[in-house]
N, C-alpha and C. Protein backbone atom coordinates (compact mmCIF):
# COMPACT_ATOMS: atom_id res chain seq x y z
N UNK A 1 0.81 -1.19 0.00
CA UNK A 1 0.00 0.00 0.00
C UNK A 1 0.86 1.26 0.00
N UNK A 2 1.77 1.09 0.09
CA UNK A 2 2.76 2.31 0.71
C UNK A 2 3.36 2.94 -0.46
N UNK A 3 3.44 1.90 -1.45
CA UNK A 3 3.72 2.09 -3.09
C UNK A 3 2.70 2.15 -4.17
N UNK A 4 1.32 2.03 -3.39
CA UNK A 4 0.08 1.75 -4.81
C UNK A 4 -0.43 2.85 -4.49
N UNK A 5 -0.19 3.97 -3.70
CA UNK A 5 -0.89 5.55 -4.12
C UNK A 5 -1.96 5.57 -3.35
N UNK A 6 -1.57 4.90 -2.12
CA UNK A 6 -2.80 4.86 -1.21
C UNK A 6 -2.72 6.07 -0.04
N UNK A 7 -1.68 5.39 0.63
CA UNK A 7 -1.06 6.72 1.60
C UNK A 7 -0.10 7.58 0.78
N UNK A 8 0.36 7.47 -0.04
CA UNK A 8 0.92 8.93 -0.76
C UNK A 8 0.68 8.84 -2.38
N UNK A 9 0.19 9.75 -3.25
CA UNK A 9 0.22 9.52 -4.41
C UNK A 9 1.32 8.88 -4.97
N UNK A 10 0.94 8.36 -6.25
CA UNK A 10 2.46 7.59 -6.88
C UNK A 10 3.38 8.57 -7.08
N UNK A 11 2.78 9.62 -7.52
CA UNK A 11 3.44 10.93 -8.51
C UNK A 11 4.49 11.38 -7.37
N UNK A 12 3.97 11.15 -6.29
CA UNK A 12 4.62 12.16 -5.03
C UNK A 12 5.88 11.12 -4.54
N UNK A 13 6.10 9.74 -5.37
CA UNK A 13 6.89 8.61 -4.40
C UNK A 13 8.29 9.00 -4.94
N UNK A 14 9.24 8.78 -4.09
CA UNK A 14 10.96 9.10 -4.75
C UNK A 14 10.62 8.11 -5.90
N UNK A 15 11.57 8.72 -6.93
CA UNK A 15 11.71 7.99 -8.17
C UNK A 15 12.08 6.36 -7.92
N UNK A 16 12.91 6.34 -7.21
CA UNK A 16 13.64 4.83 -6.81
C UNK A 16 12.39 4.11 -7.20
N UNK A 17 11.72 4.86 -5.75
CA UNK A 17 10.44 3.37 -5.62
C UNK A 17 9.23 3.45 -6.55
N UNK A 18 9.13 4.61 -7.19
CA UNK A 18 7.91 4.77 -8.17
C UNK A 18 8.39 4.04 -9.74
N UNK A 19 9.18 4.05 -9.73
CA UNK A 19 9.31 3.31 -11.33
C UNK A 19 9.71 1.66 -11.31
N UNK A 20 9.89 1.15 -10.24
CA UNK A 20 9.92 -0.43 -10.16
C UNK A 20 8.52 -0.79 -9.07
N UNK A 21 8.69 -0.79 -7.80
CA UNK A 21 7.59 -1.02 -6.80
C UNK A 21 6.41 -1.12 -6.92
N UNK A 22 6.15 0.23 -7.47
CA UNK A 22 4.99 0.90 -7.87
C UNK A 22 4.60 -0.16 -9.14
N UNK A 23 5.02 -0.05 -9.88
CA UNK A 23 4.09 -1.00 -11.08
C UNK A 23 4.23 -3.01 -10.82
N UNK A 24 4.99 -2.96 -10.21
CA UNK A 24 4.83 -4.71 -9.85
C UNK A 24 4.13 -4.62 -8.51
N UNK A 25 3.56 -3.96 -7.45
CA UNK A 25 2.58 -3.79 -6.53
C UNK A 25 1.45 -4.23 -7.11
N UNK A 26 0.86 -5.69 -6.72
CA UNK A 26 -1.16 -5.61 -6.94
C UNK A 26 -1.69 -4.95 -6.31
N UNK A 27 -1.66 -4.02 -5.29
CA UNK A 27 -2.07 -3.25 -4.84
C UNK A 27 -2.36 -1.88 -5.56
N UNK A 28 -1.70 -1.54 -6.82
CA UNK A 28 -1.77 -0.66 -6.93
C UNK A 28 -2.91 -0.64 -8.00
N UNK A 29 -2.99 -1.62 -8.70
CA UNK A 29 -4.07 -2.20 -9.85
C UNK A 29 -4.97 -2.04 -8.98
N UNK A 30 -5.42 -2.72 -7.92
CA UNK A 30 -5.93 -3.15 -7.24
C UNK A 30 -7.07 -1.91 -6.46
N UNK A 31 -6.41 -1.00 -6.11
CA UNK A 31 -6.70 0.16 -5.56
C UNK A 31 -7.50 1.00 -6.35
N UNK A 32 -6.67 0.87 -7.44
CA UNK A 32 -7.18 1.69 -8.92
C UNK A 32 -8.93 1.47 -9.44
N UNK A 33 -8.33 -0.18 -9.26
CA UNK A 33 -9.84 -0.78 -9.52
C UNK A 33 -11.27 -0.48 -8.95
N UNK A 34 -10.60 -0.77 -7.27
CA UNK A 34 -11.90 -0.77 -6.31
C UNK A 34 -12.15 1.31 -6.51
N UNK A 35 -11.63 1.64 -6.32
CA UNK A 35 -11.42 3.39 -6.48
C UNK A 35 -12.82 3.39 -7.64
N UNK A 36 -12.49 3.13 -8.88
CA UNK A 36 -12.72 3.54 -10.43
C UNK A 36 -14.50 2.89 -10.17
N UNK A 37 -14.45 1.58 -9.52
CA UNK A 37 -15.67 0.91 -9.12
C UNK A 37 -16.83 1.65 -8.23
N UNK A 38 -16.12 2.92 -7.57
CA UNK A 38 -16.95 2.87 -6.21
C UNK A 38 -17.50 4.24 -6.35
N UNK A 39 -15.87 5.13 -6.91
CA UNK A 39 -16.71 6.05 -7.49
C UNK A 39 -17.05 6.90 -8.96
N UNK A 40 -16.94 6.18 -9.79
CA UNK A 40 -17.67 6.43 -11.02
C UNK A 40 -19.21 6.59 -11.59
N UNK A 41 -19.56 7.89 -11.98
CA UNK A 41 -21.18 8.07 -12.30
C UNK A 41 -21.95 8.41 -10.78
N UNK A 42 -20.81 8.10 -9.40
CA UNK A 42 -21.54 9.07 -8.09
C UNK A 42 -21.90 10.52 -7.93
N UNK A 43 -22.63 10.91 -7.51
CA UNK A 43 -22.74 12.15 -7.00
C UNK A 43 -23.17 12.27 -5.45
N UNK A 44 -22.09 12.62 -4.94
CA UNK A 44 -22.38 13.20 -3.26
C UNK A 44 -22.68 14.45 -3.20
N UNK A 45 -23.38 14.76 -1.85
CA UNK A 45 -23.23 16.41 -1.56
C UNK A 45 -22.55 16.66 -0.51
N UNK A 46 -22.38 17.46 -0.81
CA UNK A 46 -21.61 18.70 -0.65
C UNK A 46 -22.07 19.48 0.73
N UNK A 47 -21.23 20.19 1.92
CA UNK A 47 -22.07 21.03 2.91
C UNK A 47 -21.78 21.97 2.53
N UNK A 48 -22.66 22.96 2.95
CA UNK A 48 -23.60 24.38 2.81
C UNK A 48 -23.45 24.51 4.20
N UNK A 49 -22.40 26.15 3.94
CA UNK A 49 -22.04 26.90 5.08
C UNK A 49 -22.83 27.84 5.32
N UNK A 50 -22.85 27.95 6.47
CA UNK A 50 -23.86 29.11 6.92
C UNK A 50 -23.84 30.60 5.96
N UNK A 51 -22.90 31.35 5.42
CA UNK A 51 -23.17 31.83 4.54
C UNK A 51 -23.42 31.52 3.11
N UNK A 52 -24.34 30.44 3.11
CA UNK A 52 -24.82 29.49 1.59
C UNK A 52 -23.96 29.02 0.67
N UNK A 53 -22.44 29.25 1.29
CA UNK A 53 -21.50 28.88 0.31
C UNK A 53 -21.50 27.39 0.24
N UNK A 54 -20.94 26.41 -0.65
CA UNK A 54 -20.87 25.14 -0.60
C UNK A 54 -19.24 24.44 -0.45
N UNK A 55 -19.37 23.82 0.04
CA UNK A 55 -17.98 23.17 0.68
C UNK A 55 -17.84 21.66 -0.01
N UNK A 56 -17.33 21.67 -0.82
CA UNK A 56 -16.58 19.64 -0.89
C UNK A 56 -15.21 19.71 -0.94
N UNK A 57 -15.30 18.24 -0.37
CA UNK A 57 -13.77 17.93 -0.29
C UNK A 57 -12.84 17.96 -1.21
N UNK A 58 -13.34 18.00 -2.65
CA UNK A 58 -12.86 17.54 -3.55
C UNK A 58 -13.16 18.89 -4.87
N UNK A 59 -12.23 19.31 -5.71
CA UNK A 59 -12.79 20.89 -6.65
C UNK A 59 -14.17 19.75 -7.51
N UNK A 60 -15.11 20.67 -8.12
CA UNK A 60 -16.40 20.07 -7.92
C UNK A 60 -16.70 20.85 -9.28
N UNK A 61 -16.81 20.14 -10.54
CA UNK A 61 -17.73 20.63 -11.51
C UNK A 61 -18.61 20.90 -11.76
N UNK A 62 -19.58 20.43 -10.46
CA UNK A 62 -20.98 20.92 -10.36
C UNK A 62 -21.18 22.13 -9.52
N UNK A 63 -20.54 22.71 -9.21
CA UNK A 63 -20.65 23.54 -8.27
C UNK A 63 -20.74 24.66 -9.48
N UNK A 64 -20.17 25.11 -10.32
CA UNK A 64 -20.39 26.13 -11.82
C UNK A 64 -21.47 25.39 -12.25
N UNK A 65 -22.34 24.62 -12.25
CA UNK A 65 -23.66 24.37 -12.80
C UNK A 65 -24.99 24.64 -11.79
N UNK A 66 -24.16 25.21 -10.80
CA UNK A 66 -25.08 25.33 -9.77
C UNK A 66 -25.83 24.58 -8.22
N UNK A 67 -24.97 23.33 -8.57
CA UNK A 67 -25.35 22.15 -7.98
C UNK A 67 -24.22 21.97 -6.65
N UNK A 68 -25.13 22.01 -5.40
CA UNK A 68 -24.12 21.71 -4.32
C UNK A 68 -23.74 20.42 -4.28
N UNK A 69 -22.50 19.97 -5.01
CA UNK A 69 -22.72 18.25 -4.85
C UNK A 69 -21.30 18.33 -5.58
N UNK A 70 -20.62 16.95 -5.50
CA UNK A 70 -19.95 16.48 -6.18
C UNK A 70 -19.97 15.28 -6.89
N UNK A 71 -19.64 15.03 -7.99
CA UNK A 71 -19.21 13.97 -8.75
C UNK A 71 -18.00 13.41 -9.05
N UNK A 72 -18.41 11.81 -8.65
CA UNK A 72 -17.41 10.77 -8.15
C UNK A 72 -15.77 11.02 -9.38
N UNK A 73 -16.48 11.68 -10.54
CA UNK A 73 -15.96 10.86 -11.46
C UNK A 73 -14.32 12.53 -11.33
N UNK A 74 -15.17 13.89 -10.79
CA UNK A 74 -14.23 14.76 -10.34
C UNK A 74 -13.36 14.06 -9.24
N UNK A 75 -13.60 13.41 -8.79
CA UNK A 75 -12.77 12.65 -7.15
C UNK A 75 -12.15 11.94 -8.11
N UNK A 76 -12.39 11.15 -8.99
CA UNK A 76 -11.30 9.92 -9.86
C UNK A 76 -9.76 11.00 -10.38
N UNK A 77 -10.78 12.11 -11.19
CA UNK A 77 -9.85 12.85 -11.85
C UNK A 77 -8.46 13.79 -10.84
N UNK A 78 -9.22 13.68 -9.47
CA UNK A 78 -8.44 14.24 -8.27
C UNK A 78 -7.14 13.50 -8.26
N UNK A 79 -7.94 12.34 -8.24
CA UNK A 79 -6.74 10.54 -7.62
C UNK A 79 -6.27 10.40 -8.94
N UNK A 80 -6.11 10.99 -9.67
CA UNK A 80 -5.33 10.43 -11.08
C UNK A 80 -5.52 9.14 -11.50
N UNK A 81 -7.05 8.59 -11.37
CA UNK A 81 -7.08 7.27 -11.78
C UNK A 81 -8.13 7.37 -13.00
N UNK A 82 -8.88 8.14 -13.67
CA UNK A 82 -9.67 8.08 -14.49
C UNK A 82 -9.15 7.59 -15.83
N UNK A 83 -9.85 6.82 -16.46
CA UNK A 83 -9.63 6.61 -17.83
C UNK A 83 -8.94 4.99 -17.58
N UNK A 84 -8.89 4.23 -16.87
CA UNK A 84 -8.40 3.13 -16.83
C UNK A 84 -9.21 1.84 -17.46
N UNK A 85 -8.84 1.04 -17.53
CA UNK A 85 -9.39 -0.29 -18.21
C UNK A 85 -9.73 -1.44 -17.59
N UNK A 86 -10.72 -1.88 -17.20
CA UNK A 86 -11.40 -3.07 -16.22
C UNK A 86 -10.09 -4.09 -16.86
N UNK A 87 -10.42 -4.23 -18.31
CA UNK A 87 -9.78 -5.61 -18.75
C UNK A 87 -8.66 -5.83 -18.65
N UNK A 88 -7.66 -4.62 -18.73
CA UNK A 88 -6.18 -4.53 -18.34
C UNK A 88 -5.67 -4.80 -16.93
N UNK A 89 -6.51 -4.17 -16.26
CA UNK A 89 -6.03 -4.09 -14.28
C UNK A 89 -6.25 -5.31 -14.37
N UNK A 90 -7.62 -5.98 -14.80
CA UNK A 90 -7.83 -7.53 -14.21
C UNK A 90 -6.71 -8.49 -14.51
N UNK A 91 -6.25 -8.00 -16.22
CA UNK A 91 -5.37 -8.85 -16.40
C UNK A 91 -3.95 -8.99 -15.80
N UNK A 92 -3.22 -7.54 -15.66
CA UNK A 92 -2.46 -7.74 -14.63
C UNK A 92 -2.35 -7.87 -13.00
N UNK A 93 -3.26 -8.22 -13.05
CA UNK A 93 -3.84 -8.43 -11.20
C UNK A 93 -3.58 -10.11 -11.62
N UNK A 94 -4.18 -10.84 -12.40
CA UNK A 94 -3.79 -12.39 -12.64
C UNK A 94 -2.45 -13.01 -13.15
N UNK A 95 -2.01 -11.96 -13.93
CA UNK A 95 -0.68 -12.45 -14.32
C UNK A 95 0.35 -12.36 -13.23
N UNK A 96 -0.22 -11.18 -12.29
CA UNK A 96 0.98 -10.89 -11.31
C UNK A 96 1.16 -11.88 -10.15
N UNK A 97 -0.55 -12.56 -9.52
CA UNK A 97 -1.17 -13.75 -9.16
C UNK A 97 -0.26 -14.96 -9.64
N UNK A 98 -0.43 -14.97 -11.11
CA UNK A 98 0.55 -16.10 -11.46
C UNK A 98 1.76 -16.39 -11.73
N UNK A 99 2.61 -14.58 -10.90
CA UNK A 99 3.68 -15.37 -11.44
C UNK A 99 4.10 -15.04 -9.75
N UNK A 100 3.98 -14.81 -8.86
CA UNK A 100 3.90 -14.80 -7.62
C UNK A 100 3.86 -16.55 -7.04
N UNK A 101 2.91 -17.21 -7.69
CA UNK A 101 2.37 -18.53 -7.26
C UNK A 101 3.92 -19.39 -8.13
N UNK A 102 3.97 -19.06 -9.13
CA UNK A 102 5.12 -19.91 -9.57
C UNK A 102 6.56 -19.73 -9.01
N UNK A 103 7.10 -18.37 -8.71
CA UNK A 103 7.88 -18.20 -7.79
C UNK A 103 7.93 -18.85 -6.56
N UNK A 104 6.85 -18.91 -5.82
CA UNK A 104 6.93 -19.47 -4.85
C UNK A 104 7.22 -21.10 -4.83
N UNK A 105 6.81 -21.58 -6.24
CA UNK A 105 6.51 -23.16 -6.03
C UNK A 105 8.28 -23.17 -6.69
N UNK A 106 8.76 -22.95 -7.24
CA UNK A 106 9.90 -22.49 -7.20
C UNK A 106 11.23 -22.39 -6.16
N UNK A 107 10.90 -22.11 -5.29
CA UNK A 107 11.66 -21.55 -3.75
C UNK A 107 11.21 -22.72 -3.43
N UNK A 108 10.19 -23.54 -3.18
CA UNK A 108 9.73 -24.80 -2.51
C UNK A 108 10.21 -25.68 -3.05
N UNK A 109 10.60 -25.85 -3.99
CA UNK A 109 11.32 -26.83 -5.47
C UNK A 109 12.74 -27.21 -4.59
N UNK A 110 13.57 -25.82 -4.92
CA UNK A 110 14.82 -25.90 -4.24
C UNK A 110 15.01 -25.62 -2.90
N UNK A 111 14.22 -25.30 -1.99
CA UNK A 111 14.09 -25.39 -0.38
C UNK A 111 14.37 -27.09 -0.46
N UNK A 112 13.49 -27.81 -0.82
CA UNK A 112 13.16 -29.37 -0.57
C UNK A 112 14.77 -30.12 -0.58
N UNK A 113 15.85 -29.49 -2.19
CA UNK A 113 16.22 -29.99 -2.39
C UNK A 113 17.48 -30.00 -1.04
């Protein structure tokens, strides 16, 4: 987690660990995924301060349309995860699965011996 842009963006990680860590992490697919899943096509609101101003956590495209609220898909574009591909993350979420599992049977191969 420490490398998949959870507790610190990727963008923000020393180079060292952002250009190897970072992309062999399932976590980071992983994160991306459940993220892109949870909030895409949402709209939350927003609080309304006592002087009627509107407050979100997040800069809010609806707020210039008039609308106290935000949309999930402004929070994606926040997290730098928008535009990603179900079929790609899944696939490297399994390949990484499988080559994790063969490594290991691997190490058990020559442990035995």
């Amino acid at each position: 987690m420490s490398v998949g842009g959870y507790f610190i963006r990727a963008v923000n990680l020393p180079r060292f660990w952002y250009y190897w860590a970072h992309f062999i992490d399932f976590q980071t697919y992983a994160f991306d995924l459940l993220t892109y899943n949870d909030f895409h096509g949402l709209v939350l609101a927003c609080a309304t301060l006592e002087d009627g101003s509107c407050f979100c956590d997040y800069p809010s495209s609806l707020i210039a349309q008039g609308q106290c609220a935000l949309a999930g898909d402004d929070v994606l574009q926040n997290l730098q995860i928008s535009g990603i591909s179900f079929g790609l993350y899944t696939s490297i979420l399994l390949i990484i699965a499988l080559v994790y599992r063969v490594l290991l049977y691997v190490v058990l191969v020559f442990k035995k011996r």
